[in-house]
N, C-alpha and C. Protein backbone atom coordinates (compact mmCIF):
# COMPACT_ATOMS: atom_id res chain seq x y z
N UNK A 1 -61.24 13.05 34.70
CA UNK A 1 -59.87 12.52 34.68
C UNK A 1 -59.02 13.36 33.74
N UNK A 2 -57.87 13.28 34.03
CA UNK A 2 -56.76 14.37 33.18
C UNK A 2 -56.73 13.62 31.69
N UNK A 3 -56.61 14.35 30.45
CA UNK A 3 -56.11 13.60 29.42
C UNK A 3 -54.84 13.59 29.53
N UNK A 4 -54.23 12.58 28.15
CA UNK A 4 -53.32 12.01 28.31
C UNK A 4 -52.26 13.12 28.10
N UNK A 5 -52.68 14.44 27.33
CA UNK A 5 -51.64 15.47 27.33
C UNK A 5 -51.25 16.24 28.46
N UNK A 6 -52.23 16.34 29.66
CA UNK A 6 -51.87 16.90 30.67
C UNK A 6 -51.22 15.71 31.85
N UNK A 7 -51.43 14.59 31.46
CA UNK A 7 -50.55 13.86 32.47
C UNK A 7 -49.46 13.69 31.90
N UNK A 8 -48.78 14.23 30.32
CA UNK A 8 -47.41 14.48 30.13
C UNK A 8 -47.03 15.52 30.72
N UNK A 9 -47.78 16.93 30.88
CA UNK A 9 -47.56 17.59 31.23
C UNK A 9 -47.50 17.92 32.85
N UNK A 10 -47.75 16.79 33.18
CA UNK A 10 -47.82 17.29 34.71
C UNK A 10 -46.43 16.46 35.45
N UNK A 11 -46.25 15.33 34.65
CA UNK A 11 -45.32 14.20 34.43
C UNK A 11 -43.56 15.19 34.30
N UNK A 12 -43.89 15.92 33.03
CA UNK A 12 -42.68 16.97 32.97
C UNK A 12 -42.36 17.74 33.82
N UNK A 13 -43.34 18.35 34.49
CA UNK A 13 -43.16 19.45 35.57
C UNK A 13 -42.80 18.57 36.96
N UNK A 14 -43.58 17.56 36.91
CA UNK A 14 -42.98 17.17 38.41
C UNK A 14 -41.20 16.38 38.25
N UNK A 15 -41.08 15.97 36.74
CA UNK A 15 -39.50 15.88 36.85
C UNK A 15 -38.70 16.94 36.91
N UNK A 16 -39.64 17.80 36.41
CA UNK A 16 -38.38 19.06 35.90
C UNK A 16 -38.11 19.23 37.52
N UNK A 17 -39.54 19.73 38.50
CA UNK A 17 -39.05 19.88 39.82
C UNK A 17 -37.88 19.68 40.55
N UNK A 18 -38.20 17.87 40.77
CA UNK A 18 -37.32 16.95 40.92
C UNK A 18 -35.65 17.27 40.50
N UNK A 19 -35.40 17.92 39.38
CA UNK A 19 -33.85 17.94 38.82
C UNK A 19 -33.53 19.38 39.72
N UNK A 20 -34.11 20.37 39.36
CA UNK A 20 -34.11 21.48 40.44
C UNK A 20 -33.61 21.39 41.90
N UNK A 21 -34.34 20.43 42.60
CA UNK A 21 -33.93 19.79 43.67
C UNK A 21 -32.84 19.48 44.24
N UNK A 22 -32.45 18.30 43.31
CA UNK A 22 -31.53 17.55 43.25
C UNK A 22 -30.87 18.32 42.82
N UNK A 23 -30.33 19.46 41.85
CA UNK A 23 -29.02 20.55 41.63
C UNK A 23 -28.97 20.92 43.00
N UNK A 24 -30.32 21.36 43.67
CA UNK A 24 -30.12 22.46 44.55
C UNK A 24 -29.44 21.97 46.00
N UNK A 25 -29.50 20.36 46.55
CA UNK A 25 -29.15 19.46 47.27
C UNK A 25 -27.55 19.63 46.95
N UNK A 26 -27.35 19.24 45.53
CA UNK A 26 -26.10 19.16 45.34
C UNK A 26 -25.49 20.34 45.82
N UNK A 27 -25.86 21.62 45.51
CA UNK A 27 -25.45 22.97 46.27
C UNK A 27 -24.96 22.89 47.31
N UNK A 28 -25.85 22.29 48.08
CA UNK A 28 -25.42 22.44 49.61
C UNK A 28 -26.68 23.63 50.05
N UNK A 29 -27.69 24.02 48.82
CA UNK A 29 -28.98 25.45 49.37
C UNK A 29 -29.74 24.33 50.22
């Protein structure tokens, strides 16, 4: 099972994704 530092870390990356996204939606890309 992941420790608890890599499910922050995986937690961050899949939001950071997420905002990426969502800028890139807002674009109109």
């Amino acid at each position: 099972s992941a420790t608890r530092s890599e499910q922050s870390t995986l937690r961050d990356l899949y939001e950071e994704g997420w905002r990426e996204a969502r800028d890139a939606a807002r674009e109109g890309k």
